[in-house]
C-alpha atoms as a PDB file:
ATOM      1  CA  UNK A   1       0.000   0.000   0.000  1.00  0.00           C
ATOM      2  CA  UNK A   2       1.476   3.297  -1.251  1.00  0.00           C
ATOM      3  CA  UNK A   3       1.152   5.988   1.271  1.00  0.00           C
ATOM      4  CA  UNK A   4       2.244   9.761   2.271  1.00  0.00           C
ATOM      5  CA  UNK A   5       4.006   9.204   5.845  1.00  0.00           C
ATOM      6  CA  UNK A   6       3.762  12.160   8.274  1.00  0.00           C
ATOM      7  CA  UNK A   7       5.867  13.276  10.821  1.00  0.00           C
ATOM      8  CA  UNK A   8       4.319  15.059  13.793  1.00  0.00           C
ATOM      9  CA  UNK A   9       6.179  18.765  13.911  1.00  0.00           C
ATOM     10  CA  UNK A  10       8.012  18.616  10.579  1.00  0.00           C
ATOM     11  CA  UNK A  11       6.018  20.000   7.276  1.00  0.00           C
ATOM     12  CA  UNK A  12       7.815  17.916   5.125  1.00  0.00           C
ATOM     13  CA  UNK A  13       5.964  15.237   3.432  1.00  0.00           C
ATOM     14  CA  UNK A  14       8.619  12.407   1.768  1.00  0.00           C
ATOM     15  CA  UNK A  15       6.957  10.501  -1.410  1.00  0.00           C
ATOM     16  CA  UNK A  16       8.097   6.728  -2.225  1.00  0.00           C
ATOM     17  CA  UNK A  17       7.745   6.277  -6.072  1.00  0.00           C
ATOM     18  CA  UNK A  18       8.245   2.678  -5.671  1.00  0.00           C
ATOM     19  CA  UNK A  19       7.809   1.086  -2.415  1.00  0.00           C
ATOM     20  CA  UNK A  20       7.479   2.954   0.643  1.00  0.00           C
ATOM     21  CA  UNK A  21       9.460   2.166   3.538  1.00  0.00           C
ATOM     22  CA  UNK A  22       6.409   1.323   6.152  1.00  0.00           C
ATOM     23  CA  UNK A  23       3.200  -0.012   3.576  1.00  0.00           C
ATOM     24  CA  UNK A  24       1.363  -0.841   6.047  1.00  0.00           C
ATOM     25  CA  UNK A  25       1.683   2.092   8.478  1.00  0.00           C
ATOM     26  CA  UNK A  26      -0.875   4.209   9.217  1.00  0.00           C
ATOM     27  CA  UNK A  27      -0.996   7.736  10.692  1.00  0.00           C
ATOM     28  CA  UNK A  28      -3.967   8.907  12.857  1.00  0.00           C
ATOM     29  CA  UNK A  29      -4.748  12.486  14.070  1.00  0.00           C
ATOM     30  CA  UNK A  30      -6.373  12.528  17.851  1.00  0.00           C
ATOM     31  CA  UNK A  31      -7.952  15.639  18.264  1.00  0.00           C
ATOM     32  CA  UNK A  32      -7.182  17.641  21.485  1.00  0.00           C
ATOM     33  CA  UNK A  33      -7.974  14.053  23.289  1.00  0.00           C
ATOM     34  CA  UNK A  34      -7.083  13.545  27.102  1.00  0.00           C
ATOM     35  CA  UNK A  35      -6.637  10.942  29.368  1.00  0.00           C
ATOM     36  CA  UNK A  36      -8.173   8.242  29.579  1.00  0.00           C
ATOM     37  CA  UNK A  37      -8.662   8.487  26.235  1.00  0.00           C
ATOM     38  CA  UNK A  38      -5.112   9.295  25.077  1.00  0.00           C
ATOM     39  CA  UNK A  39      -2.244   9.634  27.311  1.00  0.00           C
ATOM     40  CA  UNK A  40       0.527  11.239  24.785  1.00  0.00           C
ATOM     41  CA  UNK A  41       3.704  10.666  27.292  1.00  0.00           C
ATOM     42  CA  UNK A  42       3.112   6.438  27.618  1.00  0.00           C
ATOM     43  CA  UNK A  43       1.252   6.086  23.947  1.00  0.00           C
ATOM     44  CA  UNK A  44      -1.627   4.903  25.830  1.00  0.00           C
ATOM     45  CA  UNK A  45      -5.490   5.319  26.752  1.00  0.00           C
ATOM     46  CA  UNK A  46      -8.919   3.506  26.058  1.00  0.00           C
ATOM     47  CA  UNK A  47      -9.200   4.572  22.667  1.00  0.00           C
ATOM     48  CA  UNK A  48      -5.789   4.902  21.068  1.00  0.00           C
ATOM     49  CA  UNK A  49      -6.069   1.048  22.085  1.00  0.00           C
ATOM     50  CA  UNK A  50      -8.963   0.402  20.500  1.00  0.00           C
ATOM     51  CA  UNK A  51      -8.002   1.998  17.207  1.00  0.00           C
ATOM     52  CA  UNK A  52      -4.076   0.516  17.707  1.00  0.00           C
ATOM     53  CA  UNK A  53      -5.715  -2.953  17.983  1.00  0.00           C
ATOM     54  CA  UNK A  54      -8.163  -2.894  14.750  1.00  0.00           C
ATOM     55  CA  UNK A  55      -5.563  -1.896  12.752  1.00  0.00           C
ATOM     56  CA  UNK A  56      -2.976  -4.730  14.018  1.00  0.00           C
ATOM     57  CA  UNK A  57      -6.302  -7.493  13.714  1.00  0.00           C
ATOM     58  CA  UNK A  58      -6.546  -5.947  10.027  1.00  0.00           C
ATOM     59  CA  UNK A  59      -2.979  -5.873   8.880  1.00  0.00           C
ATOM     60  CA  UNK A  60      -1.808  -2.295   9.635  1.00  0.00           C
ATOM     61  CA  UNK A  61       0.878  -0.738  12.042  1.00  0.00           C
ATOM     62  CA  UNK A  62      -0.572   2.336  14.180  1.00  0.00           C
ATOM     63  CA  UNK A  63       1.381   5.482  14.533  1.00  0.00           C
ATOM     64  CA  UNK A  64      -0.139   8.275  16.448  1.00  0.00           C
ATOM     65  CA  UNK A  65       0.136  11.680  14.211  1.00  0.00           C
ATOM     66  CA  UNK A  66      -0.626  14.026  16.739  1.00  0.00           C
ATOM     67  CA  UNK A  67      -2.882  15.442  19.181  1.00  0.00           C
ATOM     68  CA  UNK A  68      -4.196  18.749  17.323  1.00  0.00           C
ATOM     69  CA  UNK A  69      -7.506  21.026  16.896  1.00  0.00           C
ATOM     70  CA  UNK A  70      -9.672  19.137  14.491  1.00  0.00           C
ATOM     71  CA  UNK A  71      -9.938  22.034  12.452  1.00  0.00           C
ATOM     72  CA  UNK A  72      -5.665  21.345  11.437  1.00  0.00           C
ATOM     73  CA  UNK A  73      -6.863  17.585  10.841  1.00  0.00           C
ATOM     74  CA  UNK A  74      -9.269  18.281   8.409  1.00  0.00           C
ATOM     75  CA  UNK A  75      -6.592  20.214   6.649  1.00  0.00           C
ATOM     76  CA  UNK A  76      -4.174  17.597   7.030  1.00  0.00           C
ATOM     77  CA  UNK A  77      -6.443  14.676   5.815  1.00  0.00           C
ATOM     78  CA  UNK A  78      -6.981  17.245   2.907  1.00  0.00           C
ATOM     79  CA  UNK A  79      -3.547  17.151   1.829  1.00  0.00           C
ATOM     80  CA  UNK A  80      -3.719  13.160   2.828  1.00  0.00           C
ATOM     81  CA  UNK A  81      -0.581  14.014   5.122  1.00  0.00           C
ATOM     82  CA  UNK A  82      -2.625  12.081   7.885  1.00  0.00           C
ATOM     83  CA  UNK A  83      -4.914   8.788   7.325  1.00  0.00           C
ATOM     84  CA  UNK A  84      -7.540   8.679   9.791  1.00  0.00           C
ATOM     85  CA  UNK A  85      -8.690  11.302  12.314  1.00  0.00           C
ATOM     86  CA  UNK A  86      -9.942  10.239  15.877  1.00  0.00           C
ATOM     87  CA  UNK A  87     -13.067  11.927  16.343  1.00  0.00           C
ATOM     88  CA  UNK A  88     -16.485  12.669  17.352  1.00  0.00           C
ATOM     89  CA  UNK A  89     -18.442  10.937  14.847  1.00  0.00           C
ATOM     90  CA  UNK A  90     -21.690  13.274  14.468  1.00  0.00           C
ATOM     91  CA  UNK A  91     -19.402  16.731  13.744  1.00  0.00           C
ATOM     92  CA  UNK A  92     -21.129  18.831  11.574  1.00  0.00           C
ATOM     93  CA  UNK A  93     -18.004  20.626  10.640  1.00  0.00           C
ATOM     94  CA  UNK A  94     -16.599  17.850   8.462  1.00  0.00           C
ATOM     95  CA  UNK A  95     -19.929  17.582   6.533  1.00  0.00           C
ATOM     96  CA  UNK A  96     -19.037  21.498   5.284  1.00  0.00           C
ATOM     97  CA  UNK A  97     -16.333  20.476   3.750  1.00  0.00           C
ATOM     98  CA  UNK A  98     -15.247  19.791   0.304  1.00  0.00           C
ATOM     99  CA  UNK A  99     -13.404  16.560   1.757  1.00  0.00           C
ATOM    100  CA  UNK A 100     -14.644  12.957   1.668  1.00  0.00           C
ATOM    101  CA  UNK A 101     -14.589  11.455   4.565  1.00  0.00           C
ATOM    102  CA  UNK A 102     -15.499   7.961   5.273  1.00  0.00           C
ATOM    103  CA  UNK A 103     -17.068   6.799   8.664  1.00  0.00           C
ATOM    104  CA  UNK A 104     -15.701   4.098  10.802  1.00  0.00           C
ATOM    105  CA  UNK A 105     -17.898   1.678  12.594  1.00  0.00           C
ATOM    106  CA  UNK A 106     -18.077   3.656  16.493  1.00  0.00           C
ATOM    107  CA  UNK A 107     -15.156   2.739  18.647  1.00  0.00           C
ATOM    108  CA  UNK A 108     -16.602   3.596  21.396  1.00  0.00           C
ATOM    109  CA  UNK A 109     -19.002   6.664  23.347  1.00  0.00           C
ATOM    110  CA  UNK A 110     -17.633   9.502  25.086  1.00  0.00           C
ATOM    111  CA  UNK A 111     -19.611  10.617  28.313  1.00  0.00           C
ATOM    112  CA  UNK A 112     -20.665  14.629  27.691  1.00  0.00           C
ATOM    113  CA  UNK A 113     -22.335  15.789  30.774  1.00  0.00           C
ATOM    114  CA  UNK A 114     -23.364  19.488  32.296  1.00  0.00           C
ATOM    115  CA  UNK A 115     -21.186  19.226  35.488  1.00  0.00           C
ATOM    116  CA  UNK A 116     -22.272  21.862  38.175  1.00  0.00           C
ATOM    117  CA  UNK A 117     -20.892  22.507  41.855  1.00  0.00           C
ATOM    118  CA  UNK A 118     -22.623  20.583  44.016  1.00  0.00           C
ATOM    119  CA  UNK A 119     -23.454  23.141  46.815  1.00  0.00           C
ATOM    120  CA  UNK A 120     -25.042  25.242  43.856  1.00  0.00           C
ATOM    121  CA  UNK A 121     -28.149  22.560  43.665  1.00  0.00           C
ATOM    122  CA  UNK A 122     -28.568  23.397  39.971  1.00  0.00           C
ATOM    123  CA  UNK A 123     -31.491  21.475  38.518  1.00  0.00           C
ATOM    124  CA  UNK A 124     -30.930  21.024  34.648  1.00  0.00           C
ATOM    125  CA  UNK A 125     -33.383  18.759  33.382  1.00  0.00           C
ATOM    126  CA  UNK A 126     -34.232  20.539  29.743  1.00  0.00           C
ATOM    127  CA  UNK A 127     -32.489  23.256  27.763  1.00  0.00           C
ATOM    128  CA  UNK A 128     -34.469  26.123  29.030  1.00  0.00           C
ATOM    129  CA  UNK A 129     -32.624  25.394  32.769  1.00  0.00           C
ATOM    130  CA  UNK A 130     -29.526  26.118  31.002  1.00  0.00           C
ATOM    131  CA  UNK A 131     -30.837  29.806  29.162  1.00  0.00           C
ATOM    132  CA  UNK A 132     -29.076  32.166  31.468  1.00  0.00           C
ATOM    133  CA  UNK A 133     -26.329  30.358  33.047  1.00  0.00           C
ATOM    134  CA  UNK A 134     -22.699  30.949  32.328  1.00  0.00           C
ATOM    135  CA  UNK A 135     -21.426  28.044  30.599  1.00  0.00           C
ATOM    136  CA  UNK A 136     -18.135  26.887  29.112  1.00  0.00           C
ATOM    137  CA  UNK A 137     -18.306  23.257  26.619  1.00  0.00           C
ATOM    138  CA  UNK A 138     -15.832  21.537  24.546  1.00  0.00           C
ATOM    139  CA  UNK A 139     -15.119  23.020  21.290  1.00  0.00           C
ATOM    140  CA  UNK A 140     -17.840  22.121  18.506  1.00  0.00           C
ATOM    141  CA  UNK A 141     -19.992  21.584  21.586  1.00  0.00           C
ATOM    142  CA  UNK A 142     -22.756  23.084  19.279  1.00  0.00           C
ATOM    143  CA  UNK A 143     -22.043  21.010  16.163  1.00  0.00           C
ATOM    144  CA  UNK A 144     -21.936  17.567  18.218  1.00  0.00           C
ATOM    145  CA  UNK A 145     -24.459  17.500  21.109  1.00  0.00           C
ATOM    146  CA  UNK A 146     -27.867  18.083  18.818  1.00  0.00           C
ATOM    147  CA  UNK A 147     -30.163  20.701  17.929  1.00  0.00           C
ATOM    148  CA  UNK A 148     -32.045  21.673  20.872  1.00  0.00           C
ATOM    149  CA  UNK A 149     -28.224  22.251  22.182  1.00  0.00           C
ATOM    150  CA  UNK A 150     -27.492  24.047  19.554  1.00  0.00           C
ATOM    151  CA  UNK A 151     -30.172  26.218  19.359  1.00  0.00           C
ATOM    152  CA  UNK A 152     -29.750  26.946  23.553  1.00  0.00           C
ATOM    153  CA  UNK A 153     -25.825  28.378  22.271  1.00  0.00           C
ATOM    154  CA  UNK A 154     -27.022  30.907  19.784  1.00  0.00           C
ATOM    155  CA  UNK A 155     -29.392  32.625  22.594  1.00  0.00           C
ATOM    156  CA  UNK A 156     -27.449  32.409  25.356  1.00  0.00           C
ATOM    157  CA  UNK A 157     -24.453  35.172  25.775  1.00  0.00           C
ATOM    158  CA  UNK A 158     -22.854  33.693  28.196  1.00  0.00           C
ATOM    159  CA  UNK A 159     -22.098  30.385  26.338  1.00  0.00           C
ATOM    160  CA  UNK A 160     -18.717  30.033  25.274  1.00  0.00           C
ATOM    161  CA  UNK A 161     -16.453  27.160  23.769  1.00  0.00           C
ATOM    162  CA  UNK A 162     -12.823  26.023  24.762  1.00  0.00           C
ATOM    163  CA  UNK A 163     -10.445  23.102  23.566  1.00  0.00           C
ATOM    164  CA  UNK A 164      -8.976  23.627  27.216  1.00  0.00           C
ATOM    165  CA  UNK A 165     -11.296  20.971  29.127  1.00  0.00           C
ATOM    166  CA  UNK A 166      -8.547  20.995  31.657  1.00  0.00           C
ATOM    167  CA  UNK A 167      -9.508  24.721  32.892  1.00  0.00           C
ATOM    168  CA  UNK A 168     -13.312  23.410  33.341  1.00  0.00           C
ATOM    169  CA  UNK A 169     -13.045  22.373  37.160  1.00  0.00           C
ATOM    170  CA  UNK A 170     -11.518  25.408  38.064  1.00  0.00           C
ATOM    171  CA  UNK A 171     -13.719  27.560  36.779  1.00  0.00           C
ATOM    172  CA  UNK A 172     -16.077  26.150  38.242  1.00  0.00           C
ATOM    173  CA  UNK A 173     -14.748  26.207  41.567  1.00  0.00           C
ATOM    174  CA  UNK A 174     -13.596  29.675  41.381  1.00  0.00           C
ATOM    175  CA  UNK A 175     -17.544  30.445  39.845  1.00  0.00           C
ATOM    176  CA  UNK A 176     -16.402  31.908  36.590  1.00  0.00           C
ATOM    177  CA  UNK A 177     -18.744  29.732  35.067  1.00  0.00           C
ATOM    178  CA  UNK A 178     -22.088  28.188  36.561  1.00  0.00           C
ATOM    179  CA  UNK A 179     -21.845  24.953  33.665  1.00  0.00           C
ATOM    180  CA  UNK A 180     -18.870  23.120  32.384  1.00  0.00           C
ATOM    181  CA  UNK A 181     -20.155  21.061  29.689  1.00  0.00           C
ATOM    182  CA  UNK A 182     -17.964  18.117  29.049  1.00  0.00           C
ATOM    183  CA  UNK A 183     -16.569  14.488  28.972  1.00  0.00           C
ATOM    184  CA  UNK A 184     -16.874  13.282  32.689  1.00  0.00           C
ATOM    185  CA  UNK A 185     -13.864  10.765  32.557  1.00  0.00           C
ATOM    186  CA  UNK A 186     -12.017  13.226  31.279  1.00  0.00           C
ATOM    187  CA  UNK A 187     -12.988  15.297  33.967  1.00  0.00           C
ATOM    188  CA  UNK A 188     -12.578  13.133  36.881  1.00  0.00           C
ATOM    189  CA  UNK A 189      -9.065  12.119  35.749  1.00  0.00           C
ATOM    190  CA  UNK A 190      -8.414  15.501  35.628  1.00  0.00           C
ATOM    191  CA  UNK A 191      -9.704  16.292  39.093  1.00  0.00           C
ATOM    192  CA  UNK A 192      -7.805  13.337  40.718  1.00  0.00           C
ATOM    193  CA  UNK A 193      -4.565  13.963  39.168  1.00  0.00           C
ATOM    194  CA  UNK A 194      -4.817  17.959  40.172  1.00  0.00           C
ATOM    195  CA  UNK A 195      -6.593  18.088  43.456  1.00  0.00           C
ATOM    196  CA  UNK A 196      -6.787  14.800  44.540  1.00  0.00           C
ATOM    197  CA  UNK A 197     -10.715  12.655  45.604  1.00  0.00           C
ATOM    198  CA  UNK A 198     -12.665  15.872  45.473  1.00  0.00           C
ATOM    199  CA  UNK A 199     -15.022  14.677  43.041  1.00  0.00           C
ATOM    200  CA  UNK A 200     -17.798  15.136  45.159  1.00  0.00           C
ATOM    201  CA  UNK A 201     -17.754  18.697  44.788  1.00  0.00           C
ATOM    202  CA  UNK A 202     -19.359  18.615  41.719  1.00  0.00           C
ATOM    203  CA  UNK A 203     -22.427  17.222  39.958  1.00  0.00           C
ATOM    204  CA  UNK A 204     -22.930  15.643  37.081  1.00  0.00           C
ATOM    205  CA  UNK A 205     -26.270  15.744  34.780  1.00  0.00           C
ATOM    206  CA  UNK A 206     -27.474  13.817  31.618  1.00  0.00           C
ATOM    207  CA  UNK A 207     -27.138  16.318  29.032  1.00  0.00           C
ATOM    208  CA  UNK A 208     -27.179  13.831  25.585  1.00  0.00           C
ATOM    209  CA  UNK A 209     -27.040  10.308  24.502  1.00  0.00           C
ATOM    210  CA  UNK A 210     -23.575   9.311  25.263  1.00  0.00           C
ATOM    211  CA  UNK A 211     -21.453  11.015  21.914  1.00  0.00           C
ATOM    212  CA  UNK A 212     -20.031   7.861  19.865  1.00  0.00           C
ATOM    213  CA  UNK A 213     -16.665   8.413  18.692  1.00  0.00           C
ATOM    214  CA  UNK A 214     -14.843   6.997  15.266  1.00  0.00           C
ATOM    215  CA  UNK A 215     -12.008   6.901  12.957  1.00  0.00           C
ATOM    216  CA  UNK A 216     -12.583   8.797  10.111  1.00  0.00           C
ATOM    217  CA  UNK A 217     -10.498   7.925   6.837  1.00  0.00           C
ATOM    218  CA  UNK A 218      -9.970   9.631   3.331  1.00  0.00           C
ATOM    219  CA  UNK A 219      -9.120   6.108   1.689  1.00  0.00           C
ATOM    220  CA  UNK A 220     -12.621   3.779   1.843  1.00  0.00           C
ATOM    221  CA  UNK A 221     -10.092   0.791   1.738  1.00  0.00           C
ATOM    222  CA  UNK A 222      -8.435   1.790   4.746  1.00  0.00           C
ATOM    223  CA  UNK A 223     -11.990   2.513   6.658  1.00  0.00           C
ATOM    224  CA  UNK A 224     -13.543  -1.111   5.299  1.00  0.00           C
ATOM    225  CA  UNK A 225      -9.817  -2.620   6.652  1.00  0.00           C
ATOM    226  CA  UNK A 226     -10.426  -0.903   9.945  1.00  0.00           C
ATOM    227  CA  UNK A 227     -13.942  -1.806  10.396  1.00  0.00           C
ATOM    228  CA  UNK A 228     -12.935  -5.285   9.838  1.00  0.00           C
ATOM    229  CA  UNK A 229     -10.385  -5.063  12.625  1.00  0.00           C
ATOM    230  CA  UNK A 230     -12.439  -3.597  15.138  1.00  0.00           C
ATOM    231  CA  UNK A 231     -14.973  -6.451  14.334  1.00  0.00           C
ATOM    232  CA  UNK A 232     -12.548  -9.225  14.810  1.00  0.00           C
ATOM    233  CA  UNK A 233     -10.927  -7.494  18.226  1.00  0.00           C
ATOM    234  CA  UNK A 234     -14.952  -6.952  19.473  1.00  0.00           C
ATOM    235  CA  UNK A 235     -15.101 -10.888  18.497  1.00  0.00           C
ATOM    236  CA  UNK A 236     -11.686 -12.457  19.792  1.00  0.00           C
ATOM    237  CA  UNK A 237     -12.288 -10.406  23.389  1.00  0.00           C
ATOM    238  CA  UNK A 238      -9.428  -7.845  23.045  1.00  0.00           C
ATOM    239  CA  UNK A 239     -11.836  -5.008  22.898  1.00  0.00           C
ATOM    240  CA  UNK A 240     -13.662  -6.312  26.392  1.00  0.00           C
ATOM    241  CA  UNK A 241      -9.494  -6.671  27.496  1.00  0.00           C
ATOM    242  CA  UNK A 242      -9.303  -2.920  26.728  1.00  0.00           C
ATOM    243  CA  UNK A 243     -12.822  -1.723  28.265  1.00  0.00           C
ATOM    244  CA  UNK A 244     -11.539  -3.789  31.308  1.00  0.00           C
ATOM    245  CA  UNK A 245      -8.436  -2.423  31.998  1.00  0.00           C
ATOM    246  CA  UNK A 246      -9.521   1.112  31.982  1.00  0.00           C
ATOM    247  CA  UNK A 247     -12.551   0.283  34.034  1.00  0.00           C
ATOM    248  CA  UNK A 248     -11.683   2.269  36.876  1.00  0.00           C
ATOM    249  CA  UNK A 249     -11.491   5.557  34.918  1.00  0.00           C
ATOM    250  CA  UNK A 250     -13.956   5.213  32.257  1.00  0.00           C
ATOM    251  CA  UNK A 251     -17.520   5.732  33.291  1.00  0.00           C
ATOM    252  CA  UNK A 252     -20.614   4.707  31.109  1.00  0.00           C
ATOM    253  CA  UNK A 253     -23.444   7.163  32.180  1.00  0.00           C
ATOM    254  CA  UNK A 254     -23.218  10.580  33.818  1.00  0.00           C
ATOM    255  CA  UNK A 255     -25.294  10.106  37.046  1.00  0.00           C
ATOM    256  CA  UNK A 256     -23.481   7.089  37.766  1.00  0.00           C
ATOM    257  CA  UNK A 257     -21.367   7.117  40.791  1.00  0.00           C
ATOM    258  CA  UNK A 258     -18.324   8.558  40.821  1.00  0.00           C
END
């Protein structure tokens, strides 16, 4: 397989007229993903595994491109200098472009909840309890979460978007903001490793069906390979192996217990 190989901080793209050097390897963009999702420093996390292992199960070597705005991926997979961007899979902002982008099968859900302080006793049950609260989400917030969502952003000033999910809890506890709108395991990873078992402070509320997350690929061959991987790691138990090991950081619903 002939293929453009990327290297993360160096513009330079290297073309192999004949045969390339790694055929098999394949480059994916993560984008602005945290622990326990991705943990850059080890090469680790629930779903860099999951996408690692479909690709071995279908033939393919993994190589992580980056962790970047998705805005830069779409560009990249534009000028095919990446293969396969980790991502939300309902993202608006890839169906305005001129790029074709083919859908994996999900690899797995993301948690997004409204997460309030605790002492606060915010009750946020439909869209009109969030109208005039300060609130800070996850970039494309407003392009992922649905249209009810959506239409709550464009009416309320005080809604804003960051990639920064890291800032959320502090905001929060220094009430900057009233709503952090976010992934809650990548919230409560953040909370242990900066302030230790203080997740209690906070509260966490069902904001959206839990927001499936895929690979998506420029080459359909690559995406059909893929999907075939992830079916035969789902099949052999490697995927369970995965959800297992990350079990104590990677929560399913957003009123569960902490």
């Amino acid at each position: 397989m002939k293929r453009r190989l990327a290297i993360f901080g160096v513009t330079s793209i290297c073309l192999f007229s004949q045969v390339d050097i790694k055929p098999n390897q394949v480059n994916i963009a993560f984008t602005m993903s945290m622990a326990p999702y991705l943990m850059e420093k080890n090469r680790s996390g629930i779903e860099l595994d999951i996408i690692m292992y479909a690709l071995n199960a279908s033939g393919h070597t993994f190589k992580l491109y980056g962790n970047i705005p998705y805005k830069r991926a779409i560009r990249l997979m534009a000028e095919k200098e990446v293969d396969g961007i980790a991502s939300n899979l309902n993202n608006k902002d890839y169906s305005q472009t001129k790029i074709k982008f083919y859908n994996s099968a999900t690899t797995l859900n993301y948690i997004d909840c409204a997460i309030t302080l605790k002492e606060n006793n915010f009750v946020l049950k439909t869209m009109s309890d969030y109208q005039n609260k300060s609130i800070m989400a996850f970039a494309s917030a407003s392009a992922t979460i649905g249209p009810l969502f959506y239409k709550m952003t464009k009416s309320n000033k005080e809604y804003s978007e960051n990639i920064e999910q890291r800032k959320h809890y502090v905001l929060l506890l220094k009430n900057r903001i009233q709503v952090a709108i976010g992934d809650k395991n990548i919230f409560n990873t953040v909370v242990r490793r900066e302030i230790g078992d203080q997740i209690n402070l906070f509260k966490f509320h069902n904001l959206t069906d839990p927001t499936p997350r895929n690979v998506k690929f420029y080459d359909i061959k690559l995406r059909n390979d893929f999907n075939k991987g992830l079916k035969i790691i789902k099949q052999n138990g490697k995927y369970q192996e995965i959800l297992d090991r990350y079990k104590d950081i990677y929560s399913v619903k957003c009123n569960l217990d902490h």
